[in-house]
C-alpha atoms as a PDB file:
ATOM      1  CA  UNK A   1     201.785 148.741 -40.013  1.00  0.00           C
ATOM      2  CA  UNK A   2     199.149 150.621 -37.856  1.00  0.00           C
ATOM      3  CA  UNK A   3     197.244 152.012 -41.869  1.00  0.00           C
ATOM      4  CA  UNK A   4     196.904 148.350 -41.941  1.00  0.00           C
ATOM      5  CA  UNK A   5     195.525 147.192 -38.787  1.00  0.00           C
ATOM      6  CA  UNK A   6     193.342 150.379 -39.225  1.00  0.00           C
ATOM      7  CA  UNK A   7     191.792 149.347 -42.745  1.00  0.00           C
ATOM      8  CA  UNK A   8     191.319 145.668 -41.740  1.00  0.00           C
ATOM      9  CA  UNK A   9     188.745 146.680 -38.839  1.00  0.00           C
ATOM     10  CA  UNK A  10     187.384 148.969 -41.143  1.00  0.00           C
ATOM     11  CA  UNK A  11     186.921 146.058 -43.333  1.00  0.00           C
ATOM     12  CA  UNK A  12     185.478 143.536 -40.490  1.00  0.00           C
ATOM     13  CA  UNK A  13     183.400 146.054 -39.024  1.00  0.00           C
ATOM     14  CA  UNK A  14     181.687 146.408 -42.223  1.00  0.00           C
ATOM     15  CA  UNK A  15     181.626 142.512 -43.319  1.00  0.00           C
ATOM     16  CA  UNK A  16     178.287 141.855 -41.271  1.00  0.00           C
ATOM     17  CA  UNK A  17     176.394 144.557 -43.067  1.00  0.00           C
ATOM     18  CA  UNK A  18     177.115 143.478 -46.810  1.00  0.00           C
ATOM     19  CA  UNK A  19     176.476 139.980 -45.992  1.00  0.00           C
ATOM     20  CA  UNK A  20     172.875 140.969 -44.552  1.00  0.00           C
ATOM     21  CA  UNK A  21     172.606 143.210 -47.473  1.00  0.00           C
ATOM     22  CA  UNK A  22     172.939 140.029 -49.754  1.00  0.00           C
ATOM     23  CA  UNK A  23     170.173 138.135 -47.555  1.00  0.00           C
ATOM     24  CA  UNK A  24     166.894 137.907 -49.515  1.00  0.00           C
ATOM     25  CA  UNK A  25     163.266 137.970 -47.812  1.00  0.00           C
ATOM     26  CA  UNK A  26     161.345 134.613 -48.076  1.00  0.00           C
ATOM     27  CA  UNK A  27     159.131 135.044 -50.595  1.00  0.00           C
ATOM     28  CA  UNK A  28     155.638 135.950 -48.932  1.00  0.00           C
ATOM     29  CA  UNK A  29     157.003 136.996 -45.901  1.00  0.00           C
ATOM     30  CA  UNK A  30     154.249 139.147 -43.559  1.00  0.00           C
ATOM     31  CA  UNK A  31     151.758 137.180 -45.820  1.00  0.00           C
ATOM     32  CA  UNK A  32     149.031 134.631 -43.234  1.00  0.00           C
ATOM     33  CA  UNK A  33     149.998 130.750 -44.069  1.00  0.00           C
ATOM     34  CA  UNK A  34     146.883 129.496 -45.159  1.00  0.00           C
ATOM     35  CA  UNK A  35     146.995 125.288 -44.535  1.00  0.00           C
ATOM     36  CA  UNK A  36     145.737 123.201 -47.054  1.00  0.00           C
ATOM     37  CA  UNK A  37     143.030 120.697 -46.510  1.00  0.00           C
ATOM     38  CA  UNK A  38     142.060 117.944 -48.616  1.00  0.00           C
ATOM     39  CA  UNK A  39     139.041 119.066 -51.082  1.00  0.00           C
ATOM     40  CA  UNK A  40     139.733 122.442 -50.595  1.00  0.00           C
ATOM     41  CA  UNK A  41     139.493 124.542 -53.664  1.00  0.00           C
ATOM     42  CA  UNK A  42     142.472 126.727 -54.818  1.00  0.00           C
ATOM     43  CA  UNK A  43     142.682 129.293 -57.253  1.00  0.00           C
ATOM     44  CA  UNK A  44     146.354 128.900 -58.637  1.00  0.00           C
ATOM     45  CA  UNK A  45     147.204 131.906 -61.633  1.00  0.00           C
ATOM     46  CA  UNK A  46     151.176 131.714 -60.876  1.00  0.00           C
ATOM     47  CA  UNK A  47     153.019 130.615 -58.742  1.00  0.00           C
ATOM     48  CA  UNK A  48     155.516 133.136 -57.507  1.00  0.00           C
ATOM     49  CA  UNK A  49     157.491 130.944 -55.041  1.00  0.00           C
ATOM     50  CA  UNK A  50     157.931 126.668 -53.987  1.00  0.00           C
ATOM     51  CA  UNK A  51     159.599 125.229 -51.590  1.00  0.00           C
ATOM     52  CA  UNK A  52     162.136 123.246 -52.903  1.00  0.00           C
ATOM     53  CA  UNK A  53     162.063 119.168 -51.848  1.00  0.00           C
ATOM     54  CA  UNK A  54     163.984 117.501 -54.831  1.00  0.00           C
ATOM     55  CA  UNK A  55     167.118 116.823 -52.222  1.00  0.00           C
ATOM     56  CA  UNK A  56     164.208 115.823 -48.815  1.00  0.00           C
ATOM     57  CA  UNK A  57     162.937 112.429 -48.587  1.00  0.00           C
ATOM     58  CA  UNK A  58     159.892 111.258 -46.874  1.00  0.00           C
ATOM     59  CA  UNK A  59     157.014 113.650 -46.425  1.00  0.00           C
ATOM     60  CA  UNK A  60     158.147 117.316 -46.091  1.00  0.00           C
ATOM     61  CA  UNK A  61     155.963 120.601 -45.543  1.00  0.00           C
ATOM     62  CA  UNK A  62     156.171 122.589 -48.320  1.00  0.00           C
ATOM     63  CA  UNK A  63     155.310 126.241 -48.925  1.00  0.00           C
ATOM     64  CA  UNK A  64     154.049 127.395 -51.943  1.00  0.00           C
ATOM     65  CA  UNK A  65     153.035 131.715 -52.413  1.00  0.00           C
ATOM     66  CA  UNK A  66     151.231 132.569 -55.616  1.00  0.00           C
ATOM     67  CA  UNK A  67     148.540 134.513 -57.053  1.00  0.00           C
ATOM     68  CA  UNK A  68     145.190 133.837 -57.430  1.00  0.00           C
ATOM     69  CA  UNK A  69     142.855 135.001 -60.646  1.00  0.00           C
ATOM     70  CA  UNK A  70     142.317 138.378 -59.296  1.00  0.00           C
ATOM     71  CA  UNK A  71     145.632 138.730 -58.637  1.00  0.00           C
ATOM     72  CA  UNK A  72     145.761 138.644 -55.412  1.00  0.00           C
ATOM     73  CA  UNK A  73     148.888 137.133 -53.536  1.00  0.00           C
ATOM     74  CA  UNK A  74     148.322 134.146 -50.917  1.00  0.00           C
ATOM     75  CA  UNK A  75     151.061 131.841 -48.729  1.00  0.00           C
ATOM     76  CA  UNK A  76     150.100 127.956 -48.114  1.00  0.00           C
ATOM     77  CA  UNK A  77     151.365 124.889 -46.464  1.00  0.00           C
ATOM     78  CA  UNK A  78     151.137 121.484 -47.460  1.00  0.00           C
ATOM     79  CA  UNK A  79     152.221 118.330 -47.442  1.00  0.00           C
ATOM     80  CA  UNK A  80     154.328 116.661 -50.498  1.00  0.00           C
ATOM     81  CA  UNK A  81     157.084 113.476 -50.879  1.00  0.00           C
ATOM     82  CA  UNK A  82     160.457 114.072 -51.309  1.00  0.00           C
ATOM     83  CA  UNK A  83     162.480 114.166 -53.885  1.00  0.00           C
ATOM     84  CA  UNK A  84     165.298 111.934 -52.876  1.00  0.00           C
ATOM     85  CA  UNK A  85     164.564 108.533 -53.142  1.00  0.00           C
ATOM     86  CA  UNK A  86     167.973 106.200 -51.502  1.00  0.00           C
ATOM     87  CA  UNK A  87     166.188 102.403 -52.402  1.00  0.00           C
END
């Protein structure tokens, strides 16, 4: 009885680190958030990461990290509808 107390806190003591293991890094993260601003010109090669809105409704920030034609990576905010539309 005691081998098996002993193994499950083995077991819970290491639980936190292999979920934190699994956690990904946003994408861009340590990278400035440049805002967006109407007329502003932007030099979109790929784009490496997007927020995801298809399940928000109304108007949602959304963050958007790609590369530019030099290849050079950048982070910006803007402002885009929802996907979810409940009319």
């Amino acid at each position: 009885m005691k081998v098996a107390t002993a193994v499950t806190a083995l077991l819970s003591s290491l639980a936190p680190a292999v979920f934190a293991a699994n956690i990904q890094p946003e994408p861009g993260a340590g990278l400035p958030t440049e805002d967006y601003h109407y007329g502003m010109k932007v030099d979109v090669q790929k784009v490496l990461y997007r927020t995801d809105v298809s399940d928000k409704r109304g108007v949602v920030p959304v963050i958007m990290v790609f590369t530019d034609s030099q290849g050079e990576t950048h982070k910006m905010r803007f402002l885009e509808w929802g996907g979810r539309y409940d009319g």
